[in-house]
Every structure is written in structure tokens, then in C-alpha cells.
PDB file of N, CA and C in Angstrom:
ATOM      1  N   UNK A   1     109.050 116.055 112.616  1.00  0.00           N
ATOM      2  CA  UNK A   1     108.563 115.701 111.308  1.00  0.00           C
ATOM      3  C   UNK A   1     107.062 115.384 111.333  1.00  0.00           C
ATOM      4  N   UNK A   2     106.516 114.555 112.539  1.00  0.00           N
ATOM      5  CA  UNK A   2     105.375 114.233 112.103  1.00  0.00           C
ATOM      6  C   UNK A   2     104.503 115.741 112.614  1.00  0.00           C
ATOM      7  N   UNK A   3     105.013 116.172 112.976  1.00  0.00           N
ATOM      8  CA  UNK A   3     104.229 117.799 113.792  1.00  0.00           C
ATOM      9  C   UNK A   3     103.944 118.798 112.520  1.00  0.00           C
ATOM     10  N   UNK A   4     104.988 118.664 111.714  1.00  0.00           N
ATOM     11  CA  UNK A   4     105.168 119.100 110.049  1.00  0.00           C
ATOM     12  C   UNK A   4     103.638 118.836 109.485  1.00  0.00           C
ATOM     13  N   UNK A   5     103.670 117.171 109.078  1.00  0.00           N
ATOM     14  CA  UNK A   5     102.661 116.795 108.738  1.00  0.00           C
ATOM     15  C   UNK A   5     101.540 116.901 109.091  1.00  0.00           C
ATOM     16  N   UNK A   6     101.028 116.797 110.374  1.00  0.00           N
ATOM     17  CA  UNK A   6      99.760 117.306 111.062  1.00  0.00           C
ATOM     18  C   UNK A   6      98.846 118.590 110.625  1.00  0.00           C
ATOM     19  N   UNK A   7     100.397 120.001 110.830  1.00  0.00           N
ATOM     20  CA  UNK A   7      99.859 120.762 110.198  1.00  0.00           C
ATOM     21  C   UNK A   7      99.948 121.047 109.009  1.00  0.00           C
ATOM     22  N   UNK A   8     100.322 120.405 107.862  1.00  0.00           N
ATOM     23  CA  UNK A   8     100.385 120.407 106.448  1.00  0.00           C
ATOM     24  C   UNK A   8      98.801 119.632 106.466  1.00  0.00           C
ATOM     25  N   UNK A   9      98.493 118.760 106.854  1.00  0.00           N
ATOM     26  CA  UNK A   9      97.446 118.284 106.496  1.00  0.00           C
ATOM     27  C   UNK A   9      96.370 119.330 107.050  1.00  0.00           C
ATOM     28  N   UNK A  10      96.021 119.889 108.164  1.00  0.00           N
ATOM     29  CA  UNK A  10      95.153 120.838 108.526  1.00  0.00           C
ATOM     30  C   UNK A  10      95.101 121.849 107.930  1.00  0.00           C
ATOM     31  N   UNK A  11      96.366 122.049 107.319  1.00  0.00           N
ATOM     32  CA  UNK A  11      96.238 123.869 105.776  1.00  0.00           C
ATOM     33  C   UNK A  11      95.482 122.815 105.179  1.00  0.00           C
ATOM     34  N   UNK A  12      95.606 121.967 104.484  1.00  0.00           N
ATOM     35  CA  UNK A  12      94.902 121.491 103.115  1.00  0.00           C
ATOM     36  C   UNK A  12      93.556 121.241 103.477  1.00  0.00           C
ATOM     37  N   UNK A  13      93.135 120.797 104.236  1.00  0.00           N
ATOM     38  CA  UNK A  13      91.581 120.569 104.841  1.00  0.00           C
ATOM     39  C   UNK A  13      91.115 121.861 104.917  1.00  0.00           C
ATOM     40  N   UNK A  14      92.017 122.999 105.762  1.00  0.00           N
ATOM     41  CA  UNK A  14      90.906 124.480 105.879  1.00  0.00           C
ATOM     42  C   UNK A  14      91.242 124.488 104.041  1.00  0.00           C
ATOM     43  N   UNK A  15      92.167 124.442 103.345  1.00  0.00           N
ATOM     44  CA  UNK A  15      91.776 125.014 102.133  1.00  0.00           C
ATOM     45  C   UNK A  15      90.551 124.577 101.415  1.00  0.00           C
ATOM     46  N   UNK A  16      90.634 123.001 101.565  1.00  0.00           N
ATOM     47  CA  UNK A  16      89.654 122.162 101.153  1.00  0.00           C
ATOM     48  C   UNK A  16      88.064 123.054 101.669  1.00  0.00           C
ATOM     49  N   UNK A  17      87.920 123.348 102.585  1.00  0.00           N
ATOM     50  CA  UNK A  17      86.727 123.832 103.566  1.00  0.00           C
ATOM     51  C   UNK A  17      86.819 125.296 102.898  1.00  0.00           C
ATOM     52  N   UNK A  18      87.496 126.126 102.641  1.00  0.00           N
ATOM     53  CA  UNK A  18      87.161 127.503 102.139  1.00  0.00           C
ATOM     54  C   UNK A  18      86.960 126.753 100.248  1.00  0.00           C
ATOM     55  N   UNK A  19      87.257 126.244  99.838  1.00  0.00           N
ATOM     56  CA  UNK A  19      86.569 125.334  98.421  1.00  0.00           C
ATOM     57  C   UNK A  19      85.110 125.440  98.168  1.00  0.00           C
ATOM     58  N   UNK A  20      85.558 124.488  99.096  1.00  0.00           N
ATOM     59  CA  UNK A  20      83.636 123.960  99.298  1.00  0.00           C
ATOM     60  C   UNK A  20      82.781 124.612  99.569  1.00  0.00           C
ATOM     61  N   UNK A  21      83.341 125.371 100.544  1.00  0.00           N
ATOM     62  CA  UNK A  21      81.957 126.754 101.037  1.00  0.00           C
ATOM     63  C   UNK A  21      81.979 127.265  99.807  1.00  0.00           C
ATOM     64  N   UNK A  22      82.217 127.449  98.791  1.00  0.00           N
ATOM     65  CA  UNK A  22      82.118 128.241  98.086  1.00  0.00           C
ATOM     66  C   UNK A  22      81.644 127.596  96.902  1.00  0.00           C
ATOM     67  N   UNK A  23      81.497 126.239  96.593  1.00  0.00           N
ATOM     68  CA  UNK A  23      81.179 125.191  95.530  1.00  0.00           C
ATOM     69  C   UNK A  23      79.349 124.272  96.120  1.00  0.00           C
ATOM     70  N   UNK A  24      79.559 124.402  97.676  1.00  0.00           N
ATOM     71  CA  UNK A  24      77.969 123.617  98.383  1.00  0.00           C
ATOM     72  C   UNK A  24      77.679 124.689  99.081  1.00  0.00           C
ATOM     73  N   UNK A  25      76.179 123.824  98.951  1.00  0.00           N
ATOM     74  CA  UNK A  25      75.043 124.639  99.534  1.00  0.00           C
ATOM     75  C   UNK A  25      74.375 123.527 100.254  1.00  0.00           C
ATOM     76  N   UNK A  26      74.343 124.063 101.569  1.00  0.00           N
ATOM     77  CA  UNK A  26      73.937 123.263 102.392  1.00  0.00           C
ATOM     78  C   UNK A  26      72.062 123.590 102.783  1.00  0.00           C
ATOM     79  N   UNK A  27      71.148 124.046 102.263  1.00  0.00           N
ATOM     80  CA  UNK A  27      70.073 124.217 101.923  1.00  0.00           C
ATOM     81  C   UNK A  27      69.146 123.846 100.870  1.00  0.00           C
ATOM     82  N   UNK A  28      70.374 123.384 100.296  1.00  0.00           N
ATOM     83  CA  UNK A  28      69.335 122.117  98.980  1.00  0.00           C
ATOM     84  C   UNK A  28      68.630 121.096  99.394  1.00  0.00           C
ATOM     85  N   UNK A  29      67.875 120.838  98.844  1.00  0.00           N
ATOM     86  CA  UNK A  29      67.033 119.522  98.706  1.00  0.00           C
ATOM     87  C   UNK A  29      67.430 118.553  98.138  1.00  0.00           C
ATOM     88  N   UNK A  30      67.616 117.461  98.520  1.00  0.00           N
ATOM     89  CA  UNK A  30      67.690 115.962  97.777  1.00  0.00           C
ATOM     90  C   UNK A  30      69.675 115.850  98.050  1.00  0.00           C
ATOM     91  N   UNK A  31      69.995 115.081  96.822  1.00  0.00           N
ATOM     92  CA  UNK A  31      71.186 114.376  97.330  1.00  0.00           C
ATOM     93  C   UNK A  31      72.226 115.291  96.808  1.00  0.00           C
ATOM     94  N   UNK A  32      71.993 116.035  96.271  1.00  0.00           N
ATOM     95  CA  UNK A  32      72.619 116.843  96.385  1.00  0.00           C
ATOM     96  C   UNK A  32      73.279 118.037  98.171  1.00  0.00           C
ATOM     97  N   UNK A  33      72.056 118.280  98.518  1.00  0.00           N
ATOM     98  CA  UNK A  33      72.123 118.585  99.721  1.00  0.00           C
ATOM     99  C   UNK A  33      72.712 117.839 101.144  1.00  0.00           C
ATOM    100  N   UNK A  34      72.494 116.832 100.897  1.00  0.00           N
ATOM    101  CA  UNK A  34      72.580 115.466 101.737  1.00  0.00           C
ATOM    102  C   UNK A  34      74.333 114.949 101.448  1.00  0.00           C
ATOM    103  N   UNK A  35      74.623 115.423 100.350  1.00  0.00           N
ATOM    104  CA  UNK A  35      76.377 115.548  99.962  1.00  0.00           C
ATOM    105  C   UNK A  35      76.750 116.489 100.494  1.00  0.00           C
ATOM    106  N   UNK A  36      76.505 117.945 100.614  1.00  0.00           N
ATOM    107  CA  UNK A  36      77.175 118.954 101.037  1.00  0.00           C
ATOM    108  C   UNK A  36      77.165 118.900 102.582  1.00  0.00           C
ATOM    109  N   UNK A  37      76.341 118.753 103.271  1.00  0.00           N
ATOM    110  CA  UNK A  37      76.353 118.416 104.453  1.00  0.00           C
ATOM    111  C   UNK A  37      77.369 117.456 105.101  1.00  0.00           C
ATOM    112  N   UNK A  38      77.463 116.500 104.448  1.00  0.00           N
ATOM    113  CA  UNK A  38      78.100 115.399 104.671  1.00  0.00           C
ATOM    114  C   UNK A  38      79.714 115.204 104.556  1.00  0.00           C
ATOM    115  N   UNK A  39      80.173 116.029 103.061  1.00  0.00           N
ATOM    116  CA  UNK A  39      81.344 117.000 102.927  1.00  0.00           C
ATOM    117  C   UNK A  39      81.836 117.850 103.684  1.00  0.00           C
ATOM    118  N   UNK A  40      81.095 118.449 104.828  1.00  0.00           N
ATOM    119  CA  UNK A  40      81.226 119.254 105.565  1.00  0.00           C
ATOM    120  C   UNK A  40      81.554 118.716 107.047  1.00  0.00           C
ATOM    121  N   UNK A  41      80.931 117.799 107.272  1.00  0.00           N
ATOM    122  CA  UNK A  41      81.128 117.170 108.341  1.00  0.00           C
ATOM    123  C   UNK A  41      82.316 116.599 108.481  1.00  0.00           C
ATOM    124  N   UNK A  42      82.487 116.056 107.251  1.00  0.00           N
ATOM    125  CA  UNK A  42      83.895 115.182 107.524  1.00  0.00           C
ATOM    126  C   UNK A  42      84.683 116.199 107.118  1.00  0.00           C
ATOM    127  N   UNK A  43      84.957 117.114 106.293  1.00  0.00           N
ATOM    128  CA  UNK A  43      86.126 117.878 106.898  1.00  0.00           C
ATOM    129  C   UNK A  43      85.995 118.934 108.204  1.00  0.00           C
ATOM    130  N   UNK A  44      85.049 118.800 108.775  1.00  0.00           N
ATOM    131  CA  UNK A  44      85.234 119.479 110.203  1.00  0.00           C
ATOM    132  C   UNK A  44      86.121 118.440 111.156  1.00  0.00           C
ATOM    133  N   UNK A  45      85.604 117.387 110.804  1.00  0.00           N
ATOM    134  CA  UNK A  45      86.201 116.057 111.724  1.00  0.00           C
ATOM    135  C   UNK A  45      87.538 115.778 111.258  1.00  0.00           C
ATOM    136  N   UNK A  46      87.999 116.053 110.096  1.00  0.00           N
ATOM    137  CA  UNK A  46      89.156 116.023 110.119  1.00  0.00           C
ATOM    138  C   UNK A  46      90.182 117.073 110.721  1.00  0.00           C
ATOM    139  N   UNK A  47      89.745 118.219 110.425  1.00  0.00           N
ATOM    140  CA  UNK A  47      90.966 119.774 110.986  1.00  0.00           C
ATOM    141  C   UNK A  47      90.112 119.442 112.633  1.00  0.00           C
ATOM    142  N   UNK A  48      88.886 119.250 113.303  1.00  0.00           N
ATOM    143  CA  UNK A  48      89.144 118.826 115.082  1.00  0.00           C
ATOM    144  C   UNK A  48      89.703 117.331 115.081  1.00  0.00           C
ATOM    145  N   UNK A  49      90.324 116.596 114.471  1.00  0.00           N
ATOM    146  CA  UNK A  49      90.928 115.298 114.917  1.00  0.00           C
ATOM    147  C   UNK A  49      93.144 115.810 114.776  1.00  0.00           C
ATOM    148  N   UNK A  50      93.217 116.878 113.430  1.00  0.00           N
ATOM    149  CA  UNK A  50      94.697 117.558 113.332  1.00  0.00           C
ATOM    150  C   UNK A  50      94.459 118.537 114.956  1.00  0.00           C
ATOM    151  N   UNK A  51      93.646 119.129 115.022  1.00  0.00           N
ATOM    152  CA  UNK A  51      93.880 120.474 116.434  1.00  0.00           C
ATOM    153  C   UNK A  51      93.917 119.443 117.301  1.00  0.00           C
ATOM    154  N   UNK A  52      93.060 118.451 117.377  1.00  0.00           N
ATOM    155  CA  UNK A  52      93.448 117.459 118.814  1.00  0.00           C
ATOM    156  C   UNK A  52      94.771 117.299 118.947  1.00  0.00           C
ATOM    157  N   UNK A  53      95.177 116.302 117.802  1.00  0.00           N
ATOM    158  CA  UNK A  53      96.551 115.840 117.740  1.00  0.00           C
ATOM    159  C   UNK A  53      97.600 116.613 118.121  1.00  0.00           C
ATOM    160  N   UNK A  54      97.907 118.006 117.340  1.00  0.00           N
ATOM    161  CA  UNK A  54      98.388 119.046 117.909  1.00  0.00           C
ATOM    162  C   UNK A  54      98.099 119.600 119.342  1.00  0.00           C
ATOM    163  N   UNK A  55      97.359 119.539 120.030  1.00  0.00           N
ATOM    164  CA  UNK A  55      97.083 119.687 121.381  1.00  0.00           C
ATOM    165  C   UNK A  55      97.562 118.755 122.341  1.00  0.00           C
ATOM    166  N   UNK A  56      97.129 117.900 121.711  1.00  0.00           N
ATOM    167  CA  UNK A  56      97.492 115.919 122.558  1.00  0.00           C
ATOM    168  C   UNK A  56      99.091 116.013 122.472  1.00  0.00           C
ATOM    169  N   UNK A  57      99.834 116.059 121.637  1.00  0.00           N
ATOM    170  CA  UNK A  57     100.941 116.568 121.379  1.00  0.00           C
ATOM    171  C   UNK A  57     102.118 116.994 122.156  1.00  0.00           C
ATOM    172  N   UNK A  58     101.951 118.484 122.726  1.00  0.00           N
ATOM    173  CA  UNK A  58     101.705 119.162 123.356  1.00  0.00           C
ATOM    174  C   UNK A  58     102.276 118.548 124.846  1.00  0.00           C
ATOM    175  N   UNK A  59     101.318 117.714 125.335  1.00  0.00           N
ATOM    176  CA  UNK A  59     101.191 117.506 127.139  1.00  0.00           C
ATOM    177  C   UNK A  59     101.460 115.741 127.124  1.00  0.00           C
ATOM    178  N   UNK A  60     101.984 115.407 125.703  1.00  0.00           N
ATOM    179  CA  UNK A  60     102.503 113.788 126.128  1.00  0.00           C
ATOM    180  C   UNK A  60     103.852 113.558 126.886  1.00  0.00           C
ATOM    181  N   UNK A  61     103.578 113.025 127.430  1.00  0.00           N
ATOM    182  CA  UNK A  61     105.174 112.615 128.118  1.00  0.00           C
ATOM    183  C   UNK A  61     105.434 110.828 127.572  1.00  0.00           C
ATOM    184  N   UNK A  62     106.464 110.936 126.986  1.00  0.00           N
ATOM    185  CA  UNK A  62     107.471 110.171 126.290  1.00  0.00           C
ATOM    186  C   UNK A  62     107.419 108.709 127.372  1.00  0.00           C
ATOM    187  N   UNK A  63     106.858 107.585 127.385  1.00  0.00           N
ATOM    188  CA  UNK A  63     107.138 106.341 128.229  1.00  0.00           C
ATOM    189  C   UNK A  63     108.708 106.506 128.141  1.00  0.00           C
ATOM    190  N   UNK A  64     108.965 106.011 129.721  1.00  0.00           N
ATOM    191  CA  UNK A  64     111.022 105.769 129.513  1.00  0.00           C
ATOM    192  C   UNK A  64     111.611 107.497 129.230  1.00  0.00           C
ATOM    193  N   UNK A  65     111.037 108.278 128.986  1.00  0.00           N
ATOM    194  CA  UNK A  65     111.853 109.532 128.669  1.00  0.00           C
ATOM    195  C   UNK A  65     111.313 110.771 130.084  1.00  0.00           C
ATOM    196  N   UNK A  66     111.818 110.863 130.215  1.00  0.00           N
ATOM    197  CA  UNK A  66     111.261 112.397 130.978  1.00  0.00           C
ATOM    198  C   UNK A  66     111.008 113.625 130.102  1.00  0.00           C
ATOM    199  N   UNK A  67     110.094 114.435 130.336  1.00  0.00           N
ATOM    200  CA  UNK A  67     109.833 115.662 129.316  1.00  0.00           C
ATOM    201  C   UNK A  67     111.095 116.166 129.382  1.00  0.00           C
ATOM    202  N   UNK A  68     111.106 117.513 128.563  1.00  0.00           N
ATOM    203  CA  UNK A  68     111.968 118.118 128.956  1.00  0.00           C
ATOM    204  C   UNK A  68     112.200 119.199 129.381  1.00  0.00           C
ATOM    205  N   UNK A  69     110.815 119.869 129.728  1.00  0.00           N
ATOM    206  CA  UNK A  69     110.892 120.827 130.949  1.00  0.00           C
ATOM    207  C   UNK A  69     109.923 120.351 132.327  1.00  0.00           C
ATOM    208  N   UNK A  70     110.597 118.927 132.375  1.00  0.00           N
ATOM    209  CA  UNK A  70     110.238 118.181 133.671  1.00  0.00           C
ATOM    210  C   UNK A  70     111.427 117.601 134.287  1.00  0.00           C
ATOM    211  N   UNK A  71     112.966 118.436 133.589  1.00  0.00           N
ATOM    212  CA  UNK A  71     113.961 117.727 133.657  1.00  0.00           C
ATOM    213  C   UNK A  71     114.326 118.455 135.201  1.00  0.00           C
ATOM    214  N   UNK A  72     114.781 117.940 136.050  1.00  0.00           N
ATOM    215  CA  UNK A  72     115.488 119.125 137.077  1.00  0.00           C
ATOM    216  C   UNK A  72     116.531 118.355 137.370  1.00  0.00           C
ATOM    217  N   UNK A  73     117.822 119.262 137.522  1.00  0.00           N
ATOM    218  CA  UNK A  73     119.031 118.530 137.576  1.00  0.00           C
ATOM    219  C   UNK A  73     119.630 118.462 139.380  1.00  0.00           C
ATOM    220  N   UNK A  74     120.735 117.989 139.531  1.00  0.00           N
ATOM    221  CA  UNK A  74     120.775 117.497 141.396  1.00  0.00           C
ATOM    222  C   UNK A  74     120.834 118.411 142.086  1.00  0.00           C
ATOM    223  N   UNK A  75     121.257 119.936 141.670  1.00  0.00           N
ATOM    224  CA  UNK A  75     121.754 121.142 142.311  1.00  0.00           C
ATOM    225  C   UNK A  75     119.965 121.549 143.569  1.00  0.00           C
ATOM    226  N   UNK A  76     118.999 121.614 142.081  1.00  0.00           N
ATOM    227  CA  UNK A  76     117.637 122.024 142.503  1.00  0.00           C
ATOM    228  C   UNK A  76     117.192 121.128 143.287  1.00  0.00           C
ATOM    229  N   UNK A  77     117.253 119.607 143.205  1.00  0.00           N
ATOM    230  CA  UNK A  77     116.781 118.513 143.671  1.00  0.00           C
ATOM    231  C   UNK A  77     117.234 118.506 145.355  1.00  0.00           C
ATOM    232  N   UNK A  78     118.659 118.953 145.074  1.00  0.00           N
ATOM    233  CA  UNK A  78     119.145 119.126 146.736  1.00  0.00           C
ATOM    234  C   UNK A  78     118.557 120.401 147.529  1.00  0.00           C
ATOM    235  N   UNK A  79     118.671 121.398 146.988  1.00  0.00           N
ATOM    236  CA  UNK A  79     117.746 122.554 147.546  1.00  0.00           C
ATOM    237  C   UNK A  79     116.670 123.030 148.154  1.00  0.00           C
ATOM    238  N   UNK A  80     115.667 121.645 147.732  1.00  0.00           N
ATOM    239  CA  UNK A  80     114.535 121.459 147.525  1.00  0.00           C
ATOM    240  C   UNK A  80     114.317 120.095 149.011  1.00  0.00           C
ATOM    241  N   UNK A  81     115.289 119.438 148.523  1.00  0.00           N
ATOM    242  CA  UNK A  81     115.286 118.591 149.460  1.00  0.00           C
ATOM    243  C   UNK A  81     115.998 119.034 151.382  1.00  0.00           C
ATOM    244  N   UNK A  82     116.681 119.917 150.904  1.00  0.00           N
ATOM    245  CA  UNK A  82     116.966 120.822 152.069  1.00  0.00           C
ATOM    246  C   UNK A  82     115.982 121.320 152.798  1.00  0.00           C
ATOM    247  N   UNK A  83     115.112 122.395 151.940  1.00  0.00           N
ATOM    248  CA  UNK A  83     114.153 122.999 152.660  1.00  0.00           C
ATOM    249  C   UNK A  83     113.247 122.261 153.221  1.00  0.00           C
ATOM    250  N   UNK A  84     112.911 120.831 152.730  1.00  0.00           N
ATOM    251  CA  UNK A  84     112.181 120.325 153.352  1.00  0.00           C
ATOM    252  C   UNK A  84     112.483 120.068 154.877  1.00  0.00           C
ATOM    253  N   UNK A  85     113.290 119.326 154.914  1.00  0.00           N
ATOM    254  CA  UNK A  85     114.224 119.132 155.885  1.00  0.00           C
ATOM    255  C   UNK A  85     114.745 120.252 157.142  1.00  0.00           C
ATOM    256  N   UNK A  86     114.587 121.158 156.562  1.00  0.00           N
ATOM    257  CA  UNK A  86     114.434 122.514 157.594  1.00  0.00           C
ATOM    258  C   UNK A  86     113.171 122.901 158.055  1.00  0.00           C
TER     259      UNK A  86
END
């Protein structure tokens, strides 16, 4: 669910960002200019803070849980522990 949300919020920001490019101009003068810039920044910082999250995501391992393709069950564990042993 929250993986849902992450990227629901990152569509709406790139939509937000194809908007704007198309509403600012980042070559103006005065405060006007000094807004578009600034509009821009923070939705860049928002869709690289969603791709982090989604990345970070990704390679967390669960405190108390084991991943779950970090799971190996006793069959492999003994096998493994054999060869050493040889």
C-alpha cells in the first residue's frame, strides 16, 4: 500500500512538472522568475525524494524479519555446511 502511494504521488509531481514547464519561464526577470525557479526546484526534490524512497525500498531488510529472498531453508544450509567441512 504505501509503495502504491509513493508512486501515485511521483505521477502527480511529473504531471505537476510537465504543467509548469509549460505555464514558467525560467528566464524572467524579477519575482516572477525567482517563482519559477523555485517551483521547479521543489518539484524536482520532490519526484528525487519518491525515486529515493522507491529505491531505499527496494534493499531494506525488515528489523526481526529476514528478507525474503535471504530466506534459505535447512536442506541448503546443510549442503553448504557439508562442503565446508569436506
Amino acid at each position: 500500500m504505501r509503495r502504491l502511494r509513493i508512486w501515485i504521488s511521483f505521477l502527480v509531481a511529473a504531471f505537476l512538472l510537465y504543467l509548469g514547464l509549460q505555464q514558467f519561464t525560467i528566464g524572467t526577470v524579477g519575482l516572477h522568475g525567482w517563482f519559477s525557479v523555485a517551483w521547479f526546484l521543489f518539484c524536482f526534490l520532490v519526484i528525487g525524494g519518491n525515486l529515493a524512497v522507491l529505491a531505499y525500498e527496494r534493499t531494506r531488510v525488515y528489523e526481526g524479519e529476514a528478507h525474503p529472498s535471504r530466506r534459505i531453508n535447512k536442506r541448503e544450509l546443510e549442503r553448504k555446511a557439508a562442503r565446508l567441512r569436506a
